[in-house]
N, C-alpha and C. Protein backbone atom coordinates (compact mmCIF):
# COMPACT_ATOMS: atom_id res chain seq x y z
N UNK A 1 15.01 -2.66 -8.67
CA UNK A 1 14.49 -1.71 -7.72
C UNK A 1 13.26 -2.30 -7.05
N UNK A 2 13.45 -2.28 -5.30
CA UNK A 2 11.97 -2.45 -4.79
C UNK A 2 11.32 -1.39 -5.03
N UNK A 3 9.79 -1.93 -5.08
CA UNK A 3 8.75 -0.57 -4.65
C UNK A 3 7.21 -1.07 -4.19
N UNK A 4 7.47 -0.29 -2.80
CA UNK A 4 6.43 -0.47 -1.88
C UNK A 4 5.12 0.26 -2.30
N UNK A 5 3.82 -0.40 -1.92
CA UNK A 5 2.96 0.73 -2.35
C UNK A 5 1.96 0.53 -1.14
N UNK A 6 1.79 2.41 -1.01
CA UNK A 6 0.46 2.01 0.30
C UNK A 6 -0.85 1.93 -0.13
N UNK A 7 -1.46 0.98 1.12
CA UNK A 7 -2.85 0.53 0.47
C UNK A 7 -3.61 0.71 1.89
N UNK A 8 -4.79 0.94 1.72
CA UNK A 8 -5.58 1.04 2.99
C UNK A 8 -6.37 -0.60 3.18
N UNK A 9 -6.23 -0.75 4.71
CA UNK A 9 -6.64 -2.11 5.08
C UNK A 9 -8.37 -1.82 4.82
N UNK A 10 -9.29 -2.99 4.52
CA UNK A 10 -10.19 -2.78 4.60
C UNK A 10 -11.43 -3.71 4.78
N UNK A 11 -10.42 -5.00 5.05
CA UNK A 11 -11.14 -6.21 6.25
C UNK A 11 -9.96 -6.75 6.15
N UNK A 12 -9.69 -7.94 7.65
CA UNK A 12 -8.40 -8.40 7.97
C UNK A 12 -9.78 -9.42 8.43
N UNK A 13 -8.89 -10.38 8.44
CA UNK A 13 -9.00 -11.86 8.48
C UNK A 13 -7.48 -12.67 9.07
N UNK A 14 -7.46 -12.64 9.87
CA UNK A 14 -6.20 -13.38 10.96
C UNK A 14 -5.37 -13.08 10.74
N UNK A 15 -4.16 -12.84 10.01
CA UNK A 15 -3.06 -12.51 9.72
C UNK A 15 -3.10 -12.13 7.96
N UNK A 16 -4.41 -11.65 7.41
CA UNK A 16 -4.31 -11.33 6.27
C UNK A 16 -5.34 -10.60 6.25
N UNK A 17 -4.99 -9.25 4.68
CA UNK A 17 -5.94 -8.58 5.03
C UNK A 17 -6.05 -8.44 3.58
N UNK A 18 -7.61 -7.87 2.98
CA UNK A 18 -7.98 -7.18 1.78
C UNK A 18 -7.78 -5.66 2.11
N UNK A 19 -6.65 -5.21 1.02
CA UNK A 19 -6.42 -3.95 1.42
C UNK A 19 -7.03 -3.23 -0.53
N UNK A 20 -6.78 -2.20 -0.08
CA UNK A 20 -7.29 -1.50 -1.74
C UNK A 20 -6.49 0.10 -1.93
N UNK A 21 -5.81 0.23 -3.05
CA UNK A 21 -5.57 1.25 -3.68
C UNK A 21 -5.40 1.88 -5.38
N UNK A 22 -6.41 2.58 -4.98
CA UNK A 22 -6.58 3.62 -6.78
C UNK A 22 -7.37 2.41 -7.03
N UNK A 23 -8.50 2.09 -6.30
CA UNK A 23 -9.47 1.34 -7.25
C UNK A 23 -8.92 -0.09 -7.11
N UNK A 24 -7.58 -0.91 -6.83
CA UNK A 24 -7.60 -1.93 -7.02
C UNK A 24 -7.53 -2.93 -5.49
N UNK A 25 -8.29 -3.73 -5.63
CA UNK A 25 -8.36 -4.55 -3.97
C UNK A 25 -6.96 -6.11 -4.38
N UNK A 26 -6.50 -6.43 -3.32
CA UNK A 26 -5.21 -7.17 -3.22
C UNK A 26 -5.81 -7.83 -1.61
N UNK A 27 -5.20 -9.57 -1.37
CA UNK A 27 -5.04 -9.66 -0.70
C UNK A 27 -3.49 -9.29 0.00
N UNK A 28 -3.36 -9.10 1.41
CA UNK A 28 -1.93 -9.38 1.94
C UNK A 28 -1.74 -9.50 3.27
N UNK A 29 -0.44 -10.46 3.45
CA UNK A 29 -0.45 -10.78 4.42
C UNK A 29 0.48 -9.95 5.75
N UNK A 30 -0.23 -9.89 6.61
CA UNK A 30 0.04 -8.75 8.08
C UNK A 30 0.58 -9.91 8.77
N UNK A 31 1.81 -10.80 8.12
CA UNK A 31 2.48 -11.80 9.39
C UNK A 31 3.95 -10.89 9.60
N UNK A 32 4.05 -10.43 9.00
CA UNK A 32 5.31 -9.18 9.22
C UNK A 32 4.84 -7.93 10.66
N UNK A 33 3.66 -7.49 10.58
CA UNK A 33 3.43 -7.13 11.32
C UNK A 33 2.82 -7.69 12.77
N UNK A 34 2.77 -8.63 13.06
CA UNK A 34 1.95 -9.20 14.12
C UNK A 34 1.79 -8.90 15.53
N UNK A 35 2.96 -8.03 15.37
CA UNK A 35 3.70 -7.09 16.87
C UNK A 35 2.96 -5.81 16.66
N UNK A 36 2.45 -5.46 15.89
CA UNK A 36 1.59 -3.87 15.56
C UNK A 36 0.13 -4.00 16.09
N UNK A 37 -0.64 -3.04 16.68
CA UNK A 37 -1.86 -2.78 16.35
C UNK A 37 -2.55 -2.49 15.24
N UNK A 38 -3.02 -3.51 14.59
CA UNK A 38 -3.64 -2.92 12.59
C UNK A 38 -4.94 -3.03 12.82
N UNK A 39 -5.73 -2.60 12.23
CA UNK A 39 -7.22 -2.21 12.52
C UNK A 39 -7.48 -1.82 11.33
N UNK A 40 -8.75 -2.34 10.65
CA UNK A 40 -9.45 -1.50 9.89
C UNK A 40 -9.45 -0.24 9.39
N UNK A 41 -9.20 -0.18 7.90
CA UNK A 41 -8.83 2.12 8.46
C UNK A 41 -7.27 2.03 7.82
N UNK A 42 -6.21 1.33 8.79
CA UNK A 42 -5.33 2.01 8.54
C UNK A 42 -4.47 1.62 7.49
N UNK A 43 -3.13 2.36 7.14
CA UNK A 43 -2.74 2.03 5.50
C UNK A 43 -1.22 1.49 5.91
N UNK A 44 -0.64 0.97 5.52
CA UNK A 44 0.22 -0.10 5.30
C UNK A 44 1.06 -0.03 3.54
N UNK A 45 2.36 -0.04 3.86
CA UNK A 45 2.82 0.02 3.11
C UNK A 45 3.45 -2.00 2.39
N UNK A 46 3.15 -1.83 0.87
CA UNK A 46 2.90 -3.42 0.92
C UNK A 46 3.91 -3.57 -0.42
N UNK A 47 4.74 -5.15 -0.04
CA UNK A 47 5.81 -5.10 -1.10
C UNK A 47 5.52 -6.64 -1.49
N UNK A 48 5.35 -7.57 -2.77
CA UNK A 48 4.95 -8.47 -2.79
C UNK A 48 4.20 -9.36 -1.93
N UNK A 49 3.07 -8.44 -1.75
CA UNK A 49 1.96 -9.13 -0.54
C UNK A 49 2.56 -9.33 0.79
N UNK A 50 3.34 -8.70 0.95
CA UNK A 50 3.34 -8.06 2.31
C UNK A 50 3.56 -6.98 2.58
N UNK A 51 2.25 -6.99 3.99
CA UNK A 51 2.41 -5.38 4.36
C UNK A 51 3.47 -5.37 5.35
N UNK A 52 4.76 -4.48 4.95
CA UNK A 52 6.03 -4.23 5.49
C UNK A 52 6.19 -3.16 7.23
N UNK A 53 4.94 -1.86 6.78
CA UNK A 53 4.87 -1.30 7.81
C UNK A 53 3.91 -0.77 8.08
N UNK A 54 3.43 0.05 9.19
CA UNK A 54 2.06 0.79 9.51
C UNK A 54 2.43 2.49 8.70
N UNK A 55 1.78 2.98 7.94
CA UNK A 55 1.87 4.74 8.20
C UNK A 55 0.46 5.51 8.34
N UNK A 56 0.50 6.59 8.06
CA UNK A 56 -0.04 7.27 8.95
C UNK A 56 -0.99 7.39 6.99
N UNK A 57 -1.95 8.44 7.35
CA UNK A 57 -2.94 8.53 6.24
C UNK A 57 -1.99 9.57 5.65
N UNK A 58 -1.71 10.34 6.37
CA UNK A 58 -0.50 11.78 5.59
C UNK A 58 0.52 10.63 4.56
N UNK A 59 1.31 10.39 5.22
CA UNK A 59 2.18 9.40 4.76
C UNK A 59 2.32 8.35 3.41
N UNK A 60 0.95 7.95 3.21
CA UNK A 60 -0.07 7.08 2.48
C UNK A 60 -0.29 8.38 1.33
N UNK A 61 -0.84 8.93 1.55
CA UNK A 61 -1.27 10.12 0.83
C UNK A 61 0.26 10.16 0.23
N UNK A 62 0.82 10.59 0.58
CA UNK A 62 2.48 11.87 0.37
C UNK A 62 2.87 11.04 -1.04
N UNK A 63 3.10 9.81 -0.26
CA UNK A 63 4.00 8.39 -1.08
C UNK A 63 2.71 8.34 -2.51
N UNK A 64 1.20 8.22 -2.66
CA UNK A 64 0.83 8.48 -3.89
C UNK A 64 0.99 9.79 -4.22
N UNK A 65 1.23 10.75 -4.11
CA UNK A 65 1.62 12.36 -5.30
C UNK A 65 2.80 12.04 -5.21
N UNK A 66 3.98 11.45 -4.82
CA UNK A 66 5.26 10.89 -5.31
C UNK A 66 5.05 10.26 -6.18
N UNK A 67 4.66 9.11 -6.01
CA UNK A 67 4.29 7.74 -7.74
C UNK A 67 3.44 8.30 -8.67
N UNK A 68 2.63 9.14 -8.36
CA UNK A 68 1.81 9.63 -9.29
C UNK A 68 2.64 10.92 -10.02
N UNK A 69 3.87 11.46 -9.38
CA UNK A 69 4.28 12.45 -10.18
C UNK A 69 5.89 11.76 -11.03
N UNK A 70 5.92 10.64 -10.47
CA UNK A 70 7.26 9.74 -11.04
C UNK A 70 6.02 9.34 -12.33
N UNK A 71 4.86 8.53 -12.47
CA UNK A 71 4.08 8.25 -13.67
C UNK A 71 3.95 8.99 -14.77
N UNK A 72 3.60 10.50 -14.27
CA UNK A 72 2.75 11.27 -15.29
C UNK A 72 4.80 11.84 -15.83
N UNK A 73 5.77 11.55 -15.71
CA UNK A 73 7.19 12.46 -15.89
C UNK A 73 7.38 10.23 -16.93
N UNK A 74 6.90 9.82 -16.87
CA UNK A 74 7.59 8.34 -17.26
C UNK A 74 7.17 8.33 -18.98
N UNK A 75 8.15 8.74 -20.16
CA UNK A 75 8.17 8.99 -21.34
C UNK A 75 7.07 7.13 -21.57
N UNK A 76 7.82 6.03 -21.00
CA UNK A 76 6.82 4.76 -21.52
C UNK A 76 5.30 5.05 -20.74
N UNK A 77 4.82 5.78 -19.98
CA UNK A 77 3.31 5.60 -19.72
C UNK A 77 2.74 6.72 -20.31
N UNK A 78 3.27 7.39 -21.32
CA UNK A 78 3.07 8.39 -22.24
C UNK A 78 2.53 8.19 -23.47
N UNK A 79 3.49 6.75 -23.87
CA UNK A 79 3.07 6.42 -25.19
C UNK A 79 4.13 6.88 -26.10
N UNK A 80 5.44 7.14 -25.80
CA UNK A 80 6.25 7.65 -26.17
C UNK A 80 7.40 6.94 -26.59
């Protein structure tokens, strides 16, 4: 199974950016996107260091209370 996770950009450097989510910072690279407007701010959905697409902050948001409600339902991050 893939799984994408969104992260908010939060300096870009030419075709790569330090993005960060739930506390953890990642570089990745925005050569997938190069046809987009990306800016500072916005969140990006990212699949082995690359960010795949632009979404919106709703979007970003939505997709963590999805993973976060697939986590807290996962019998192994229970301890179980």
């Amino acid at each position: 199974m893939c799984l994408g996770i969104p992260m908010q950009i939060v300096a870009i450097i030419g075709y790569n950016a330090r993005c960060t989510a739930k506390g953890v910072m990642r570089d990745v690279s925005l050569f997938m996107l190069q046809d987009e407007p990306i800016t500072v701010g916005d969140f990006v959905m990212v699949h082995v260091g690359y960010a795949l697409q632009k979404l919106t902050e709703q979007e970003a948001g939505l997709t963590w209370e999805l993973l976060d409600e697939l986590l807290a339902n996962d019998p192994d991050e229970q301890g179980n």
